[in-house]
C-alpha atoms as a PDB file:
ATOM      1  CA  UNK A   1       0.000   0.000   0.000  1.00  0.00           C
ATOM      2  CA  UNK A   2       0.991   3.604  -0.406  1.00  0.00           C
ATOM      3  CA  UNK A   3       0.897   6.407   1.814  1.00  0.00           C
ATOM      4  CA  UNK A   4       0.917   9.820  -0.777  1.00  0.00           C
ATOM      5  CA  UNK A   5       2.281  13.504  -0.139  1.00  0.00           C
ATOM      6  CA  UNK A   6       3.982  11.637   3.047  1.00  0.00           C
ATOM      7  CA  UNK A   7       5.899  15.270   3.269  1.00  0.00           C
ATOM      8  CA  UNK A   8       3.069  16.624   4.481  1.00  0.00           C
ATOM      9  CA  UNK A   9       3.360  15.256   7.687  1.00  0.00           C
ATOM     10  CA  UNK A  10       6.066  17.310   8.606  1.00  0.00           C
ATOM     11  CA  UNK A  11       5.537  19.494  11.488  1.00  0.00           C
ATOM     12  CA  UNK A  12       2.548  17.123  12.652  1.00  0.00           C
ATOM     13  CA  UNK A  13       2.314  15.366  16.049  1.00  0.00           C
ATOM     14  CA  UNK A  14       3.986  12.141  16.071  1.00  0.00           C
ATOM     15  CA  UNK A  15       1.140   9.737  17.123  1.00  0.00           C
ATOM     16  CA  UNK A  16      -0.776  11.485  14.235  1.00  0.00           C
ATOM     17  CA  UNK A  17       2.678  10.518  12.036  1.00  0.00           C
ATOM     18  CA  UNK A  18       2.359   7.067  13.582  1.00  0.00           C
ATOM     19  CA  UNK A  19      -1.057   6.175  12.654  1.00  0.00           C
ATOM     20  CA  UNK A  20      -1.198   7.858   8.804  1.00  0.00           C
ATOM     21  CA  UNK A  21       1.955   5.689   8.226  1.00  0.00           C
ATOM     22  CA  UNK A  22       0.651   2.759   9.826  1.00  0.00           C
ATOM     23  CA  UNK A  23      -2.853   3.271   7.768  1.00  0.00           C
ATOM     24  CA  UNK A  24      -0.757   3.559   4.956  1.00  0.00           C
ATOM     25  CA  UNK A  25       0.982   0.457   5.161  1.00  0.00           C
ATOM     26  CA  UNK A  26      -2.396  -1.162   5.037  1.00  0.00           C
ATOM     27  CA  UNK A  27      -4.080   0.775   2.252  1.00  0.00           C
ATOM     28  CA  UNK A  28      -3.851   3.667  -0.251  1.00  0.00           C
ATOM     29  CA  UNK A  29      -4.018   6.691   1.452  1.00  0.00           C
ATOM     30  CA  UNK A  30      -3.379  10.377   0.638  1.00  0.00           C
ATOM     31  CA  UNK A  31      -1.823  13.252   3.190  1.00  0.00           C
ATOM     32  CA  UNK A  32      -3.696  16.286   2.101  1.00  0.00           C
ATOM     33  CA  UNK A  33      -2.507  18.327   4.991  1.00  0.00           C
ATOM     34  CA  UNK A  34      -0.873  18.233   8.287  1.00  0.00           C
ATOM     35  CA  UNK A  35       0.738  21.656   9.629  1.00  0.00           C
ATOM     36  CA  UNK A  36      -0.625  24.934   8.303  1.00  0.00           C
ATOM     37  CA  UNK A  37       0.546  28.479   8.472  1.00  0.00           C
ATOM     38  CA  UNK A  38      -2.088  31.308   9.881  1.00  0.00           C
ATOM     39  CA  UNK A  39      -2.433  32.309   5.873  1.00  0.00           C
ATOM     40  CA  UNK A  40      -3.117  28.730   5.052  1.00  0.00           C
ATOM     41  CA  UNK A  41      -5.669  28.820   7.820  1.00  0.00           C
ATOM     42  CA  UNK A  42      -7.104  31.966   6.454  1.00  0.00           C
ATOM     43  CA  UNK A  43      -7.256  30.352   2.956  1.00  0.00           C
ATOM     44  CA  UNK A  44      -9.461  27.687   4.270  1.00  0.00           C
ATOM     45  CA  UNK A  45     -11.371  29.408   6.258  1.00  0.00           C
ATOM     46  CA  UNK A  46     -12.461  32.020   3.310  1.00  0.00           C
ATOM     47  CA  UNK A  47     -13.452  29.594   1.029  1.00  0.00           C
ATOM     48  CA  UNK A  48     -15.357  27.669   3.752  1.00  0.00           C
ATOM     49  CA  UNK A  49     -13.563  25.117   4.061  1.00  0.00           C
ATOM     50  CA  UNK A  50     -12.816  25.991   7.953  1.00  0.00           C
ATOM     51  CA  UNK A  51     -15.704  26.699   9.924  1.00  0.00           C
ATOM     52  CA  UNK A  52     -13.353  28.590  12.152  1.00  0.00           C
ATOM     53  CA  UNK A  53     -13.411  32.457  13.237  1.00  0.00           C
ATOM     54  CA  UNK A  54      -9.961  32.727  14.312  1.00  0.00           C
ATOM     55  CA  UNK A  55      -6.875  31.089  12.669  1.00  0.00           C
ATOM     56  CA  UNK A  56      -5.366  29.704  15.789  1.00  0.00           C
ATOM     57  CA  UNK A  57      -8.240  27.516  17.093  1.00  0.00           C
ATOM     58  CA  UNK A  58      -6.914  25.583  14.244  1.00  0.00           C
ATOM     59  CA  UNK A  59      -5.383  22.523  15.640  1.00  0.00           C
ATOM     60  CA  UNK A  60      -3.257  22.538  12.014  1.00  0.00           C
ATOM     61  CA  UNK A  61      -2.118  25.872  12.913  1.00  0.00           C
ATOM     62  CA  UNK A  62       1.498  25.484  14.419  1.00  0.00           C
ATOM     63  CA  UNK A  63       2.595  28.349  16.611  1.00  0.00           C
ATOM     64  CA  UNK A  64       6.457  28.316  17.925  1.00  0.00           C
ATOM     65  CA  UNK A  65       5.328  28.927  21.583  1.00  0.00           C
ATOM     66  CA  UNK A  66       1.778  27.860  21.999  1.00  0.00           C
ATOM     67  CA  UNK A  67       1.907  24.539  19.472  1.00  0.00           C
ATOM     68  CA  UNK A  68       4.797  23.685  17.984  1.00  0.00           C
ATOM     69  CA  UNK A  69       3.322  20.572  16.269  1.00  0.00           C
ATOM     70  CA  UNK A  70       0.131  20.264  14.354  1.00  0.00           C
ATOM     71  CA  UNK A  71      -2.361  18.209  16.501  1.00  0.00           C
ATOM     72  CA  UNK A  72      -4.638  17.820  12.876  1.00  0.00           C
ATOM     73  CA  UNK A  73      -4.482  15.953   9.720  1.00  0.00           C
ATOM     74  CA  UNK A  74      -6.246  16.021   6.813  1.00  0.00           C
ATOM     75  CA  UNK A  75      -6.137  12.045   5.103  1.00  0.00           C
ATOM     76  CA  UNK A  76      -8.361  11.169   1.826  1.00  0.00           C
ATOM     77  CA  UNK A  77      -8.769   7.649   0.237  1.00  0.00           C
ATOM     78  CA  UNK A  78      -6.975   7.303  -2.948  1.00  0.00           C
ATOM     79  CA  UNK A  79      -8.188   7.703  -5.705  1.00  0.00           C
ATOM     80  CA  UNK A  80      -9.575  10.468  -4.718  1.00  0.00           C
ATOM     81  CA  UNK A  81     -13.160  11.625  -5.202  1.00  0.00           C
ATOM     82  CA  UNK A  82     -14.217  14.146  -2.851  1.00  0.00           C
ATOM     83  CA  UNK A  83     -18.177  12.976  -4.264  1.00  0.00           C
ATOM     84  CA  UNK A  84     -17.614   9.735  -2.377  1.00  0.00           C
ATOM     85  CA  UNK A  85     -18.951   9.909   0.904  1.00  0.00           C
ATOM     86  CA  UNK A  86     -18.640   6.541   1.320  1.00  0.00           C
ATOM     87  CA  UNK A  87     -15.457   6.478   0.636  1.00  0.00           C
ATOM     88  CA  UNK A  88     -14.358   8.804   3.338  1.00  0.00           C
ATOM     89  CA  UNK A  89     -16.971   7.214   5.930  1.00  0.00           C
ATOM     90  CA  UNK A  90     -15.197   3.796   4.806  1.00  0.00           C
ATOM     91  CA  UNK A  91     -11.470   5.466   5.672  1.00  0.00           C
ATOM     92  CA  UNK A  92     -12.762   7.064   8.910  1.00  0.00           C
ATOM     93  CA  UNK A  93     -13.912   3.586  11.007  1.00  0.00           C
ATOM     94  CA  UNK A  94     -10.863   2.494   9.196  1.00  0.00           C
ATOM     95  CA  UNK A  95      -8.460   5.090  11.094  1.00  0.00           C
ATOM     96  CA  UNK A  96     -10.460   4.861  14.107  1.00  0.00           C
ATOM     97  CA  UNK A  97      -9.917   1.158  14.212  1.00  0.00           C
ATOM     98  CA  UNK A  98      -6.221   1.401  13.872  1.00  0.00           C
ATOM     99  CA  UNK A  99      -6.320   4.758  16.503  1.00  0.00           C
ATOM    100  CA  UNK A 100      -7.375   2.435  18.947  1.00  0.00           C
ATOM    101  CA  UNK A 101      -5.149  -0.540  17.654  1.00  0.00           C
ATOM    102  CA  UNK A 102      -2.135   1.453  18.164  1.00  0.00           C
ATOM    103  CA  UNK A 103      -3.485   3.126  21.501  1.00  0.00           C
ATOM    104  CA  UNK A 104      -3.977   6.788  19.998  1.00  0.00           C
ATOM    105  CA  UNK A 105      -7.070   9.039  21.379  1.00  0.00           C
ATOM    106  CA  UNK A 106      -8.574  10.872  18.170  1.00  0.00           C
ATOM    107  CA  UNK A 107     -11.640  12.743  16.615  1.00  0.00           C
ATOM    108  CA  UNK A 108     -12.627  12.284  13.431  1.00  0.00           C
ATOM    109  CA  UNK A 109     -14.328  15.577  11.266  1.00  0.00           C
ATOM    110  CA  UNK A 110     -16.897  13.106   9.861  1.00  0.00           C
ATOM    111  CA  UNK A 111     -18.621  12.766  13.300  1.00  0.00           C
ATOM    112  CA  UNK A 112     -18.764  16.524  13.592  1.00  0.00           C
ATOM    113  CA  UNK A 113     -23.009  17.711  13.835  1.00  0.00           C
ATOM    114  CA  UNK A 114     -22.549  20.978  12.772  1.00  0.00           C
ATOM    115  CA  UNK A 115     -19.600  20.989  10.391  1.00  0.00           C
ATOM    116  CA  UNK A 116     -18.874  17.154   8.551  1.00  0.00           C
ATOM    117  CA  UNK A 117     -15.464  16.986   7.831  1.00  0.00           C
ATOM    118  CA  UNK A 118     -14.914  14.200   6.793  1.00  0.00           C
ATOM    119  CA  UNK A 119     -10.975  14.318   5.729  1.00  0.00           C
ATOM    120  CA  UNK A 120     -10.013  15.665   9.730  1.00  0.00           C
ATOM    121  CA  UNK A 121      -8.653  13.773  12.425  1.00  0.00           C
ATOM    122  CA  UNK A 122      -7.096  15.444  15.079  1.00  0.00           C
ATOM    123  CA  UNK A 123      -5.832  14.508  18.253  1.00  0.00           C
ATOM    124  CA  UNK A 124      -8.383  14.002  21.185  1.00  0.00           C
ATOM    125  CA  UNK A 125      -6.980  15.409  23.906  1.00  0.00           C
ATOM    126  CA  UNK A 126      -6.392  18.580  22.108  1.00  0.00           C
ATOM    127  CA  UNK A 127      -9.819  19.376  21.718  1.00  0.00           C
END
C-alpha cells in the first residue's frame, strides 16, 4: 500500500505521524494536509472550508510557543473523489480502528453535527 504527499506530515504530532503511516501500510491513502501556516488557515477558512473564526483555534495551525506541532491531519482515500462519501466514511472507522489498535485518542471531522469533515482527524486530547 501507499501512503501519498507523506511530506506533508512534517511538522505534525507524532502519534498522528504514527497512525497515517501505519494506515498507509495497510491501504492507499493520501496526506492532504498536516501543519498549516495562519495564511493557510485563512485560505481555508475564506473559502469555507474551515468553519473557524480565528486562525489559531486551528489545531493545524502550528505556533512556535503555543503549538509547535500540528495536533490535525487532513487524510483522503486514494483515488480520490471528494463525491464519495462513502469512501471517506469507509477510511474514517478504518483510522479509528487502527487509533485504537495502536493506543492513539482521536476525533474524526466526519462525526462533527454541525460541520462534517470528513478528511479531519485530530488529536483528542487537544480538543
Amino acid at each position: 500500500m501507499t501512503l501519498y504527499r507523506q511530506p506533508n506530515l512534517a511538522n505534525v504530532h507524532p502519534d498522528l505521524v504514527r497512525l497515517a503511516q501505519d494506515v498507509g501500510s495497510l491501504r492507499d491513502l493520501i496526506v492532504v494536509q498536516g501543519a498549516r501556516t495562519v495564511a493557510e488557515e485563512l485560505t481555508a477558512m475564506a473559502s469555507h472550508h474551515s468553519a473557524l473564526k480565528n486562525p489559531m483555534n486551528s489545531l493545524h495551525v502550528t505556533d512556535p510557543v503555543k503549538r509547535p506541532l500540528a495536533l490535525a491531519v487532513d487524510l483522503t482515500p486514494y483515488p480520490l473523489d471528494w463525491n464519495n462519501l462513502s469512501d471517506f466514511q469507509d477510511l474514517g472507522a478504518f483510522v479509528k480502528d487502527r487509533a485504537a489498535a495502536l493506543g492513539i485518542a482521536i476525533q474524526w471531522g466526519g462525526d462533527w453535527v454541525s460541520f462534517r469533515d470528513y478528511d479531519h482527524f485530530q488529536l483528542e486530547q487537544a480538543t
